[in-house]
N, C-alpha and C. Protein backbone atom coordinates (compact mmCIF):
# COMPACT_ATOMS: atom_id res chain seq x y z
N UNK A 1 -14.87 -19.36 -9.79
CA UNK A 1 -15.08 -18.87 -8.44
C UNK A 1 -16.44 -19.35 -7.94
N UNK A 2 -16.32 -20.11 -6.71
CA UNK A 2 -17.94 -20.63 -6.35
C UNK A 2 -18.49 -19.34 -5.63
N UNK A 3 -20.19 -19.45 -5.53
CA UNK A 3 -20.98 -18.55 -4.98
C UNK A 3 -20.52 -18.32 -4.04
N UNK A 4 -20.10 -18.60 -3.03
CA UNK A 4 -19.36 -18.25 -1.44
C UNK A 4 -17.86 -17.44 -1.95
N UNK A 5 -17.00 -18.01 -2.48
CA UNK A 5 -16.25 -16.82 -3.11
C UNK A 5 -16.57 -15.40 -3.36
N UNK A 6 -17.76 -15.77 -4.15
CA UNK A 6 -18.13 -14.31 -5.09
C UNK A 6 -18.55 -13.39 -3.79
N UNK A 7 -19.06 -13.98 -3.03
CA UNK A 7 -19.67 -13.17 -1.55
C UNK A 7 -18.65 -12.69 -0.81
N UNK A 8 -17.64 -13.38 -0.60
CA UNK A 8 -16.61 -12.84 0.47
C UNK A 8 -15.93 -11.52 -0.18
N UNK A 9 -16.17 -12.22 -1.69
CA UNK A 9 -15.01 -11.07 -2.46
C UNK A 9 -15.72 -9.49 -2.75
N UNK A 10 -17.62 -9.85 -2.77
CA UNK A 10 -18.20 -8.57 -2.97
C UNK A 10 -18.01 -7.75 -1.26
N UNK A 11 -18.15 -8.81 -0.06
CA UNK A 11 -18.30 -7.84 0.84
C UNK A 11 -17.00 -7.51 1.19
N UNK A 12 -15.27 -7.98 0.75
CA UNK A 12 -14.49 -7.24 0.97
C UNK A 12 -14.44 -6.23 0.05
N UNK A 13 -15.14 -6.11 -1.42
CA UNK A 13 -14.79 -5.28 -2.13
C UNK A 13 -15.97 -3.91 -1.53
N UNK A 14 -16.82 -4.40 -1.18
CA UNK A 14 -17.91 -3.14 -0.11
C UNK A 14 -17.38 -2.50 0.53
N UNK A 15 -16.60 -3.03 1.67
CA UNK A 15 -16.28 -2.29 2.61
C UNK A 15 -14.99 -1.83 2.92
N UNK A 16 -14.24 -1.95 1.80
CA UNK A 16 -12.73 -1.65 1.86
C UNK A 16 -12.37 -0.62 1.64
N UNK A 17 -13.41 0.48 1.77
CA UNK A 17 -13.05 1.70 1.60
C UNK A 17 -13.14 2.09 3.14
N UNK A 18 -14.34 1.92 3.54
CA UNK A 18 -15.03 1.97 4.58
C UNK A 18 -13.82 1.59 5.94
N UNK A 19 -13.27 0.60 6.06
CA UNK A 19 -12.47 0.46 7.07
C UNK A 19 -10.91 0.89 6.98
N UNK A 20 -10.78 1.31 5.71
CA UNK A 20 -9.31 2.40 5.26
C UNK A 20 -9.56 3.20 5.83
N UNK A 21 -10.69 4.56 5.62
CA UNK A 21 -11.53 5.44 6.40
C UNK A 21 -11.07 5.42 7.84
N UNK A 22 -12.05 4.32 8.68
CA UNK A 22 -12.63 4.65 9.87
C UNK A 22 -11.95 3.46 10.87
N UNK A 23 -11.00 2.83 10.04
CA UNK A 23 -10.16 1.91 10.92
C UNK A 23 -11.13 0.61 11.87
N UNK A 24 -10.32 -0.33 11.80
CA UNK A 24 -11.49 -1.18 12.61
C UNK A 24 -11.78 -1.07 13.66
N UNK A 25 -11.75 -0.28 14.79
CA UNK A 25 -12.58 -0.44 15.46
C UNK A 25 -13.64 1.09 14.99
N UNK A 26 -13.27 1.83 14.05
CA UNK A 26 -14.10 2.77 13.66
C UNK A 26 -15.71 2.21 12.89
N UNK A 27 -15.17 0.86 12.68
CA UNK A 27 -16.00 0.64 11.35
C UNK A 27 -16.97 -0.63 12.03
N UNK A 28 -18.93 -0.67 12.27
CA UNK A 28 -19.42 -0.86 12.97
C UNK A 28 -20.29 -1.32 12.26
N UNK A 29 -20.58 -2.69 12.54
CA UNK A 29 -21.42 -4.01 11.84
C UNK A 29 -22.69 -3.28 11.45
N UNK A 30 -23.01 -1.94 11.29
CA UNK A 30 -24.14 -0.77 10.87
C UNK A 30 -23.53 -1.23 9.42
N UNK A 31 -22.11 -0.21 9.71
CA UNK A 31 -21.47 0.36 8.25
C UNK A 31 -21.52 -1.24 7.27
N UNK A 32 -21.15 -2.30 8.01
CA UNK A 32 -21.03 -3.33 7.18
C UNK A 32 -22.53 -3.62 6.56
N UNK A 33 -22.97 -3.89 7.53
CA UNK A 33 -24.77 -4.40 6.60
C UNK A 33 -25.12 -2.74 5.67
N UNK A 34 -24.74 -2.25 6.17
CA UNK A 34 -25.37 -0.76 4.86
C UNK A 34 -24.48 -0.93 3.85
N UNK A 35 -23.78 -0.91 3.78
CA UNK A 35 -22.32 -1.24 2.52
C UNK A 35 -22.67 -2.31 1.97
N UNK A 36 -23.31 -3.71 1.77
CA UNK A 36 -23.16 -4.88 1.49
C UNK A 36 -24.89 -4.67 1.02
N UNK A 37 -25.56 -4.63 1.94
CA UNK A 37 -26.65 -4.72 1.72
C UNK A 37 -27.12 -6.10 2.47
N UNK A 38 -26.33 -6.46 3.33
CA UNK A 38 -26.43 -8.36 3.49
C UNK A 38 -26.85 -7.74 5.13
N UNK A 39 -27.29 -8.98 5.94
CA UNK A 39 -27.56 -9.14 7.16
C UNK A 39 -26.55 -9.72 7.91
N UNK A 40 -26.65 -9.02 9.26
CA UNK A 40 -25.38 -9.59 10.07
C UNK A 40 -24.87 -11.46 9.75
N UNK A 41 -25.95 -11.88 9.87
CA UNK A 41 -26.34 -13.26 9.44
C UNK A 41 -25.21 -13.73 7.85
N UNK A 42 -25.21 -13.27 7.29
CA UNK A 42 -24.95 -13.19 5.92
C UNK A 42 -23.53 -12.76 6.24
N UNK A 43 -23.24 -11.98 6.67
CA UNK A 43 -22.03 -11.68 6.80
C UNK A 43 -20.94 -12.64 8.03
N UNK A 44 -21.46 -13.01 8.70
CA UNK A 44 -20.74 -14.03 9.26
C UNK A 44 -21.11 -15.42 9.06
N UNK A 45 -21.93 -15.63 8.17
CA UNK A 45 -21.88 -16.71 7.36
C UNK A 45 -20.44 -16.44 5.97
N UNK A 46 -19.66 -16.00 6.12
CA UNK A 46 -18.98 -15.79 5.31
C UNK A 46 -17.56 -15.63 5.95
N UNK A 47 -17.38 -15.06 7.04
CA UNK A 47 -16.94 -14.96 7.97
C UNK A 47 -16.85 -14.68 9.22
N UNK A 48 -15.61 -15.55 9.77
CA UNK A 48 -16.08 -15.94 11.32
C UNK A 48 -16.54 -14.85 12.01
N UNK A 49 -15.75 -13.24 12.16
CA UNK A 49 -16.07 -12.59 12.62
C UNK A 49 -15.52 -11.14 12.15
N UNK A 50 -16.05 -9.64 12.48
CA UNK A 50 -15.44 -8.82 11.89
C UNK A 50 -13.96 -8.68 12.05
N UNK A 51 -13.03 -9.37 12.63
CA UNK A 51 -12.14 -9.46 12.64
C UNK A 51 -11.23 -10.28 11.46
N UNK A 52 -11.85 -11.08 10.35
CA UNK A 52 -11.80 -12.09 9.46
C UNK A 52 -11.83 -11.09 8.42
N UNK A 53 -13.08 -10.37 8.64
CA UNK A 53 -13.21 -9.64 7.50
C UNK A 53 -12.31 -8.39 7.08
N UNK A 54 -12.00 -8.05 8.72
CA UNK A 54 -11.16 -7.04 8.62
C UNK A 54 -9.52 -7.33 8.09
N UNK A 55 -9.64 -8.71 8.12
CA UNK A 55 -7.75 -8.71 7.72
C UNK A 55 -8.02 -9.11 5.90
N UNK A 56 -9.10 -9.20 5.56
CA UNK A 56 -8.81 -9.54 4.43
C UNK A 56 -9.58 -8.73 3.14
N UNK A 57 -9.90 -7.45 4.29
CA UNK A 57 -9.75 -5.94 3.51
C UNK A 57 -8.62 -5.57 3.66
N UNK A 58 -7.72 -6.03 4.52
CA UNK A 58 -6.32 -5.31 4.71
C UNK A 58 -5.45 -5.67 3.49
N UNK A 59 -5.95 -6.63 3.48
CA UNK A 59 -5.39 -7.65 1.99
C UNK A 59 -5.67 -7.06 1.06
N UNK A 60 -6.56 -6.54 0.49
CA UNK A 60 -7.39 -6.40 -0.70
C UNK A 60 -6.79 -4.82 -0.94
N UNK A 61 -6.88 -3.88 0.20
CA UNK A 61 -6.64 -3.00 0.06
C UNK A 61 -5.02 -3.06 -0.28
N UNK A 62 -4.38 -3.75 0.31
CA UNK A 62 -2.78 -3.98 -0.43
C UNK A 62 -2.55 -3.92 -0.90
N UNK A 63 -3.21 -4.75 -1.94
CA UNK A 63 -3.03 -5.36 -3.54
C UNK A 63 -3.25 -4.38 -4.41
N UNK A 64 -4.31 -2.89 -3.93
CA UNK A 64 -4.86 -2.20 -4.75
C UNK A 64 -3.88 -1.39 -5.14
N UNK A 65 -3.11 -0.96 -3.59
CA UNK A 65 -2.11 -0.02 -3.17
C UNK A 65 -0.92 -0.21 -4.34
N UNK A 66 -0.71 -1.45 -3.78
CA UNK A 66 0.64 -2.13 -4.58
C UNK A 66 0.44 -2.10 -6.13
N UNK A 67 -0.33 -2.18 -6.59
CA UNK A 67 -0.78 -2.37 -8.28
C UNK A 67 -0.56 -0.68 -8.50
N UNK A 68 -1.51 0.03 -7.68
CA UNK A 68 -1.06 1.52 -8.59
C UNK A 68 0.34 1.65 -8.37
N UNK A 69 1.25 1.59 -7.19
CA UNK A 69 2.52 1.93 -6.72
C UNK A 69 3.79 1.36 -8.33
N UNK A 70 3.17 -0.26 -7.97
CA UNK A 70 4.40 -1.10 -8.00
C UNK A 70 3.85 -1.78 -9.42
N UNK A 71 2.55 -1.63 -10.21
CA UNK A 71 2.69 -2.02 -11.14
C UNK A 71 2.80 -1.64 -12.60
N UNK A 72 3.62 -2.65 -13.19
CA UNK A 72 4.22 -2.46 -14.38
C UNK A 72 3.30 -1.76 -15.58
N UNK A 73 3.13 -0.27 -15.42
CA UNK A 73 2.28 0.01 -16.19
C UNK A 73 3.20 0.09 -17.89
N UNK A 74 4.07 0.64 -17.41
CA UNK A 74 4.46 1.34 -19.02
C UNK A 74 5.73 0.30 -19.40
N UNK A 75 6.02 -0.72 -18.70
CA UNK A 75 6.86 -2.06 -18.90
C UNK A 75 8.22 -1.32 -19.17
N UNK A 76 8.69 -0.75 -18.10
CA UNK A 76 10.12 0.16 -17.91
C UNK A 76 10.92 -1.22 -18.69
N UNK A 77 12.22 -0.45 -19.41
CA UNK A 77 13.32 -1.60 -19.84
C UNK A 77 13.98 -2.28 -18.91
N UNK A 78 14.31 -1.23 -17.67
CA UNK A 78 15.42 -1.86 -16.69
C UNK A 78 14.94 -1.84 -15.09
N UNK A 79 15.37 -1.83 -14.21
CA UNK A 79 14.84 -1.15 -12.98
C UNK A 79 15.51 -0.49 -12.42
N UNK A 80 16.49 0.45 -12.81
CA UNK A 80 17.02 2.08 -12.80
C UNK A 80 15.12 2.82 -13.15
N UNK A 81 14.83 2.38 -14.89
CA UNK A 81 13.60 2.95 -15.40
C UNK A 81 12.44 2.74 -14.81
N UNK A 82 12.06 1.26 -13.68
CA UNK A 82 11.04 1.02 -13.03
C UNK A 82 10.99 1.71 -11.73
N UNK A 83 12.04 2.11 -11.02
CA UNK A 83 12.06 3.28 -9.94
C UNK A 83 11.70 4.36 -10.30
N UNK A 84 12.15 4.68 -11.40
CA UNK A 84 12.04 6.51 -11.18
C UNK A 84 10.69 6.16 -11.72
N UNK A 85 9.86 5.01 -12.21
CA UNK A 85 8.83 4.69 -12.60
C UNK A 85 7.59 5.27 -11.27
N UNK A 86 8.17 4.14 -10.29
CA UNK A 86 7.38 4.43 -8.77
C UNK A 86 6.86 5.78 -8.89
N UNK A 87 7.98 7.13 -8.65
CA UNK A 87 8.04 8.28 -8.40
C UNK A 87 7.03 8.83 -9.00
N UNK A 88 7.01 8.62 -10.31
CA UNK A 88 5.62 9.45 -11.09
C UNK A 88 4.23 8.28 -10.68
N UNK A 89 4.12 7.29 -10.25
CA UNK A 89 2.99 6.26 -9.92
C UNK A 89 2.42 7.41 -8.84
N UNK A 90 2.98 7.36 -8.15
CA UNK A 90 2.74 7.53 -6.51
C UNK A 90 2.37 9.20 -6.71
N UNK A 91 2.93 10.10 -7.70
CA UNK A 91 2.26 10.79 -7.90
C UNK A 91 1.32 11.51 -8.51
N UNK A 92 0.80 10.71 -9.80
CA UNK A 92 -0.49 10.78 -10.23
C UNK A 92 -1.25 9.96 -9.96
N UNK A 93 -0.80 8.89 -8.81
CA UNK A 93 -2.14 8.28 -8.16
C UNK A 93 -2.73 8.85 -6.85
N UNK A 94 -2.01 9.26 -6.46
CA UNK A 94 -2.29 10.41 -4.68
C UNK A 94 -4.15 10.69 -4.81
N UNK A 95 -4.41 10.99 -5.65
CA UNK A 95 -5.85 11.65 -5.36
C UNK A 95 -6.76 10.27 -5.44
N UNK A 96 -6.56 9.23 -6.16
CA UNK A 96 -6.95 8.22 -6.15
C UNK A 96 -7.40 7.69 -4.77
N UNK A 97 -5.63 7.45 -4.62
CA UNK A 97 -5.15 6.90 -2.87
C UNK A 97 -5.82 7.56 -1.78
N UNK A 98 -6.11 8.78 -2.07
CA UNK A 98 -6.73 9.86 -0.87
C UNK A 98 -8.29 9.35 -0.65
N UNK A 99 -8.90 9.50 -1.92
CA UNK A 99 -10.65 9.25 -1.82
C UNK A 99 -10.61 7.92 -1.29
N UNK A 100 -9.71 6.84 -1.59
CA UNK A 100 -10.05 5.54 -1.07
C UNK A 100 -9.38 5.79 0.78
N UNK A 101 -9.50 6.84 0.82
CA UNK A 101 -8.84 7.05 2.50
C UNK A 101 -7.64 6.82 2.54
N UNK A 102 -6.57 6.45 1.82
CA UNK A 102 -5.09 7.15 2.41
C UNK A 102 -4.18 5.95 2.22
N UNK A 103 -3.39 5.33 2.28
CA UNK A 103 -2.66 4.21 2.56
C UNK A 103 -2.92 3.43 3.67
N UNK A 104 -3.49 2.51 3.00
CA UNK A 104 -3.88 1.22 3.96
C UNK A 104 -2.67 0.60 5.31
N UNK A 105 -1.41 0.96 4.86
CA UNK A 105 -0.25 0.57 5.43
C UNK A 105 -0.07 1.70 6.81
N UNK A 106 0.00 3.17 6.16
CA UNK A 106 -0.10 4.12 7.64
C UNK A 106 -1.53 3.66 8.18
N UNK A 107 -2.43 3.81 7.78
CA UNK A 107 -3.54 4.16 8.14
C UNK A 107 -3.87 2.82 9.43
N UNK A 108 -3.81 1.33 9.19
CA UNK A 108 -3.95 0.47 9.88
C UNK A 108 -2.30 0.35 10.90
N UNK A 109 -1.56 0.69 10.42
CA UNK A 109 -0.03 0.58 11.14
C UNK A 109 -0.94 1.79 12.81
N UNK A 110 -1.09 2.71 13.01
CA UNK A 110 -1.39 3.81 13.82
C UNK A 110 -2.82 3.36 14.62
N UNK A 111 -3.69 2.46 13.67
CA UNK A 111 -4.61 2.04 15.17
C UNK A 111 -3.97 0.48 15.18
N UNK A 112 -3.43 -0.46 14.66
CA UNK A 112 -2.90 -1.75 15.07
C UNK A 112 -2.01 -1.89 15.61
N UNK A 113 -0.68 -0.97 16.06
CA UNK A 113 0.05 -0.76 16.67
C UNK A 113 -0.15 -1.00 18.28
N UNK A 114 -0.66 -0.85 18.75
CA UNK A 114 -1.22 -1.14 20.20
C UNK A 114 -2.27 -1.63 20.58
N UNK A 115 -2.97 -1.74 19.30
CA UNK A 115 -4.73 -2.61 19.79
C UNK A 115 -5.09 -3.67 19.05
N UNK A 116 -4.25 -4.07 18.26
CA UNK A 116 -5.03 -5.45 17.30
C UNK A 116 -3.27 -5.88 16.64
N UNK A 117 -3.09 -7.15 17.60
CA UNK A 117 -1.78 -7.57 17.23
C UNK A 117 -1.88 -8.12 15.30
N UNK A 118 -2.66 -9.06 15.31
CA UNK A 118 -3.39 -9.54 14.05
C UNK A 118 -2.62 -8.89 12.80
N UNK A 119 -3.43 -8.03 13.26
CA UNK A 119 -3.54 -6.49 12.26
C UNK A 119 -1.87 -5.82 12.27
N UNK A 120 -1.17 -5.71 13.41
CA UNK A 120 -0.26 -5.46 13.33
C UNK A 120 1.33 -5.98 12.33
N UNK A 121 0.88 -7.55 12.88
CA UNK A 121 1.42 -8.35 12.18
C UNK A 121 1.62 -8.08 10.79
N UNK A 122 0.56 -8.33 10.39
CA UNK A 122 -0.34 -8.19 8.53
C UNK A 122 0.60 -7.08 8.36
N UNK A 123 0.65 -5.92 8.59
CA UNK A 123 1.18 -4.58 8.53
C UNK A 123 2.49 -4.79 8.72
N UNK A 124 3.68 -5.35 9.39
CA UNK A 124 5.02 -5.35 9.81
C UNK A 124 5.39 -6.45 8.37
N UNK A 125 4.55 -7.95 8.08
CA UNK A 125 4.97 -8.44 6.95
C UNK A 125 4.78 -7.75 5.66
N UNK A 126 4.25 -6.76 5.53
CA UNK A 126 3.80 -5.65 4.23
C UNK A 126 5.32 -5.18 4.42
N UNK A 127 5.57 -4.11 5.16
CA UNK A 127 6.68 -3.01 4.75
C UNK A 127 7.49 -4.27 4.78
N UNK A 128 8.09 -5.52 5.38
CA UNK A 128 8.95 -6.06 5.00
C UNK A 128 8.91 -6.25 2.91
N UNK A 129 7.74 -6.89 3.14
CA UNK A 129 7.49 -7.11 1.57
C UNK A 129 8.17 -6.28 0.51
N UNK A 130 7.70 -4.98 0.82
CA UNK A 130 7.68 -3.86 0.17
C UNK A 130 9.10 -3.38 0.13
N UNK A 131 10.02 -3.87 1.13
CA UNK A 131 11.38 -3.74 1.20
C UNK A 131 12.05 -4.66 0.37
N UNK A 132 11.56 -5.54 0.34
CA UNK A 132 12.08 -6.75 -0.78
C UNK A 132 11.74 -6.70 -1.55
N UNK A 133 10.85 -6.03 -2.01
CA UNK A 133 10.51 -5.53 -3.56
C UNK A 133 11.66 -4.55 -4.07
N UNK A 134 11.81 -3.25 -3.41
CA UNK A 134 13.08 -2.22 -3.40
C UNK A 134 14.54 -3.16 -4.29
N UNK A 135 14.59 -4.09 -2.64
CA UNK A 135 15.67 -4.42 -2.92
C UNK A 135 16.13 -5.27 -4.10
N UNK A 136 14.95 -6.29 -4.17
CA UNK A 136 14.90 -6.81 -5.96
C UNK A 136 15.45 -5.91 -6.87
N UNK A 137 14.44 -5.36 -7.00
CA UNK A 137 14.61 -3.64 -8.12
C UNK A 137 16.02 -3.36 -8.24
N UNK A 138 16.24 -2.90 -7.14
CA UNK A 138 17.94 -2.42 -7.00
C UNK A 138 19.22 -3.51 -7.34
N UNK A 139 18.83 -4.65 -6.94
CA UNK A 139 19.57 -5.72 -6.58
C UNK A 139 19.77 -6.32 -8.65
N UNK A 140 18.67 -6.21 -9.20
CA UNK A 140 18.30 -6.71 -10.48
C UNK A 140 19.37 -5.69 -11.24
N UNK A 141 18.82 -4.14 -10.80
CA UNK A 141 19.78 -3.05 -11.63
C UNK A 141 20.86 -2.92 -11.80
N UNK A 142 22.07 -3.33 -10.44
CA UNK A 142 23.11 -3.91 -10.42
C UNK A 142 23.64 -4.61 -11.81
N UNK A 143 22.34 -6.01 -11.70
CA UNK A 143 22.70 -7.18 -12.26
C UNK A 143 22.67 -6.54 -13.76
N UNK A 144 21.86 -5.40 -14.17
CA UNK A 144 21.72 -5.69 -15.35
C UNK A 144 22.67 -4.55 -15.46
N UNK A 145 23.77 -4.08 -15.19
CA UNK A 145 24.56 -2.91 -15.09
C UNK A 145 23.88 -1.34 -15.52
N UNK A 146 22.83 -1.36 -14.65
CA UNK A 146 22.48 -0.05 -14.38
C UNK A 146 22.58 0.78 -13.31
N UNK A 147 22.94 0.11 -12.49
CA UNK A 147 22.84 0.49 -10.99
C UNK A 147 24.41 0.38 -10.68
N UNK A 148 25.03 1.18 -9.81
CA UNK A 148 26.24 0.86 -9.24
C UNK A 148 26.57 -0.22 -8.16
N UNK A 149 27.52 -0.97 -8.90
CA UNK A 149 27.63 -1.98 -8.06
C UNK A 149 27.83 -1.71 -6.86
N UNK A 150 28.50 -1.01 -5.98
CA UNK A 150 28.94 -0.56 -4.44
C UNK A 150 27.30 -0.53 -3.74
N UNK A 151 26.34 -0.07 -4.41
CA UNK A 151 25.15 0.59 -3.97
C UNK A 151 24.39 -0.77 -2.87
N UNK A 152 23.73 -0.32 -1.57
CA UNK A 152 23.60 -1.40 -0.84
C UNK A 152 21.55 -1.60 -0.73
N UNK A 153 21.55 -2.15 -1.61
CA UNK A 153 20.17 -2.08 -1.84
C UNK A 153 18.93 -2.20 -0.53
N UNK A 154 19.62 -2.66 0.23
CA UNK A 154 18.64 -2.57 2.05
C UNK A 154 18.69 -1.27 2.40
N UNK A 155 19.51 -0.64 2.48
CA UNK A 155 19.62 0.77 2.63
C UNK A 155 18.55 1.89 2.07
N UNK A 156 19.17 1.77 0.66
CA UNK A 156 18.17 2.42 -0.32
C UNK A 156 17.03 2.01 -0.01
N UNK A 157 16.08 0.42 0.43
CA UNK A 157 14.72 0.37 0.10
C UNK A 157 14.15 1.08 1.29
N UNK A 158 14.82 1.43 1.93
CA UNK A 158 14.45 1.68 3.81
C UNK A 158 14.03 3.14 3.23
N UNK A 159 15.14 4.41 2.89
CA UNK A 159 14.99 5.33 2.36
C UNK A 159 13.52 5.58 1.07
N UNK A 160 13.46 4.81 0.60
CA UNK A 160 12.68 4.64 -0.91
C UNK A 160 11.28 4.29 0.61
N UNK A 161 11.30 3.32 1.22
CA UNK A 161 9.91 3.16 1.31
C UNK A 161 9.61 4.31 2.19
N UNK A 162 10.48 4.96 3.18
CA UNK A 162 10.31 6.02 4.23
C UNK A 162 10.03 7.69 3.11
N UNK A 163 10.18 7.08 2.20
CA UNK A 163 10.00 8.60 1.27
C UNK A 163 8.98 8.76 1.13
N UNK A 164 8.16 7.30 0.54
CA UNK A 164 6.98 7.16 -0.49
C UNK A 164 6.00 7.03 1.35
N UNK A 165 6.23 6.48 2.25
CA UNK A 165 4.96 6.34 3.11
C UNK A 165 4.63 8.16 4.21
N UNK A 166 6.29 8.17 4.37
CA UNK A 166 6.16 9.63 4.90
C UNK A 166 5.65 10.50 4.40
N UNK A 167 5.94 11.03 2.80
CA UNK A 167 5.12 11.93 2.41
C UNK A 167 3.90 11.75 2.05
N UNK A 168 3.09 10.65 1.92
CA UNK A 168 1.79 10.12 1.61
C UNK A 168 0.77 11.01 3.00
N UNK A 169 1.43 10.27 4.11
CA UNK A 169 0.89 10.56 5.47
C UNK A 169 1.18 12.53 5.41
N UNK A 170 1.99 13.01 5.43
CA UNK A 170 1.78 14.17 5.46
C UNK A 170 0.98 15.30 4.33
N UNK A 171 1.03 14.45 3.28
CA UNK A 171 0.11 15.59 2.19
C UNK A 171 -1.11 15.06 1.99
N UNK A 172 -1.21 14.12 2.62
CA UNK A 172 -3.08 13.39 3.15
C UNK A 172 -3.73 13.88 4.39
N UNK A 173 -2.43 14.43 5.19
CA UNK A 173 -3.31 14.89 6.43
C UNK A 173 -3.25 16.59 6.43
N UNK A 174 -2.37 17.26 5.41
CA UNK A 174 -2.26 18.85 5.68
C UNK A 174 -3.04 19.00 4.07
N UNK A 175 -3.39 18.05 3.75
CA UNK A 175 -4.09 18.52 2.12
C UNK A 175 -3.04 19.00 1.19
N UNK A 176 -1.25 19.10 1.58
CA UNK A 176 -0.82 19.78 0.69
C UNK A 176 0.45 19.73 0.09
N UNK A 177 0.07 19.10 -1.01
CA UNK A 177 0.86 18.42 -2.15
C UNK A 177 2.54 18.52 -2.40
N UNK A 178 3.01 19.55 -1.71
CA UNK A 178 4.71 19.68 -1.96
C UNK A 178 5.20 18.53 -0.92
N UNK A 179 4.19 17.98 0.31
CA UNK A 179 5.14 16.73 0.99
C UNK A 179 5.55 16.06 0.17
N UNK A 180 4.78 15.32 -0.85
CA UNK A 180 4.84 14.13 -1.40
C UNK A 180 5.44 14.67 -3.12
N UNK A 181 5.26 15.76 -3.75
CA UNK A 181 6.12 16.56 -4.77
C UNK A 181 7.26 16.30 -3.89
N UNK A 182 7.51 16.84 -3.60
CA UNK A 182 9.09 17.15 -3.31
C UNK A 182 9.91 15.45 -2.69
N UNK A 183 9.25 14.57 -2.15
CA UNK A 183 9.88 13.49 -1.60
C UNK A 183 9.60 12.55 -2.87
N UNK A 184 9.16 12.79 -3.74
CA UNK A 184 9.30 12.02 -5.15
C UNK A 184 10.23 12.85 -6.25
N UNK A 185 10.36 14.06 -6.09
CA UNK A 185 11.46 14.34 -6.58
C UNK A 185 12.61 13.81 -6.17
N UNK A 186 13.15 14.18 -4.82
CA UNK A 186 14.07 13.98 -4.42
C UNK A 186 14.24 12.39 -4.00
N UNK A 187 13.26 11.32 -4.01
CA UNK A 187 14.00 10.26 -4.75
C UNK A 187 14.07 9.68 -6.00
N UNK A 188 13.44 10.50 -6.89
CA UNK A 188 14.04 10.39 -8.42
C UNK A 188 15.31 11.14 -8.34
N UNK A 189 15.83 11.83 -7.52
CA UNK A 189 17.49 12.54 -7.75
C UNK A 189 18.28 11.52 -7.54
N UNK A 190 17.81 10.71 -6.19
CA UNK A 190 18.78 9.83 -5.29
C UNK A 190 18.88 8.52 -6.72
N UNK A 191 17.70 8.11 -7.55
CA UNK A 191 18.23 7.03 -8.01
C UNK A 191 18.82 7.37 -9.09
N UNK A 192 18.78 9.44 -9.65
CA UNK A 192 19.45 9.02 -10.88
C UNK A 192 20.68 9.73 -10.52
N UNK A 193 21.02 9.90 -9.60
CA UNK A 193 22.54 10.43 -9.44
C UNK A 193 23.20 9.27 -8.35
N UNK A 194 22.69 8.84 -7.52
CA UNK A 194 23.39 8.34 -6.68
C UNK A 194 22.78 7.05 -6.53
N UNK A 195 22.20 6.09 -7.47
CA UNK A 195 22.09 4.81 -7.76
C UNK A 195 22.51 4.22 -9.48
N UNK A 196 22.20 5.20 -10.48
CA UNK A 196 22.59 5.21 -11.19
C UNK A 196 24.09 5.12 -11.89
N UNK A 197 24.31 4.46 -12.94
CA UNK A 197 26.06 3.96 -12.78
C UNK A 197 25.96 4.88 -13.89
């Protein structure tokens, strides 16, 4: 990684809490030079503008999201076992997800929605992503005869991702934990009764 790398990657790794938080237009070339420690100078020597920087905390913060969510911690056998996998991810990582300010996906979806197409974008190709991840999963479980064949895996990922982002957003903003208990139960029911063969 050259020195200009290492820079872009410390000041997205600075402030990527910071604009999860306070959203970009919350988050004010103050917060950036105090977070970094660098000068405005320094920081757009790195990039073009806070708008550069801001999509590629959106990034970073993704990746973070997606790794606790979606990664292979305990190397499930099948992906019947890597779903109901999600369910317990998503809920012994919540307090994690909370201090880093919440899901990067609601959180930028609600101010990019009408004020920063960019940003919007970035956000509409995520939940697609994240739907094609589902549907892999499901689509694989089939294949490996765990999953019922009839089962229509677009369906399910729509449900699966509206479980895991809805209750995130509601037990992050009321502080209280049965949103997201109970919508991880109840899609660990859905995949082991009614995806399960």
């Amino acid at each position: 990684m050259s020195k200009a790398e290492k820079t872009k990657s410390f000041i997205v790794e600075r402030t990527a809490t910071i604009f999860n938080k306070k959203g970009y237009a919350g988050t004010s070339l103050n917060d950036l030079t105090k977070a970094t420690g660098l000068t405005k100078g320094a920081l757009y020597g790195n990039f073009k503008n806070k708008d550069e920087i801001a999509m590629s905390v959106y990034d970073h913060n993704i990746e973070l999201v997606k790794g606790i969510f979606f990664g292979k911690k305990e190397d499930p056998k099948n992906s019947l076992e890597r779903l109901v996998s999600i369910t317990d991810s998503v809920k012994i990582n919540f307090s994690l997800l909370a201090a880093h300010g919440g899901c990067p996906i609601l959180n930028t979806s609600i101010e990019a929605d009408d004020n920063h197409p960019r940003l919007k974008k970035r956000v509409s190709k995520t939940i697609e992503s994240w739907k094609k991840d589902f549907e892999t999963m499901i689509a694989e479980g089939i294949t490996q005869g765990v999953i019922k064949k009839q089962i229509d895996p677009g369906k399910y990922s729509v449900v699966f991702l509206s479980l895991i982002e809805g209750s995130l957003m509601l037990s992050k903003i009321s502080g209280d934990l049965s949103f997201l208990n109970q919508a991880m139960d109840r899609m660990r029911t859905i995949i082991l009764t009614e995806l399960k063969k």
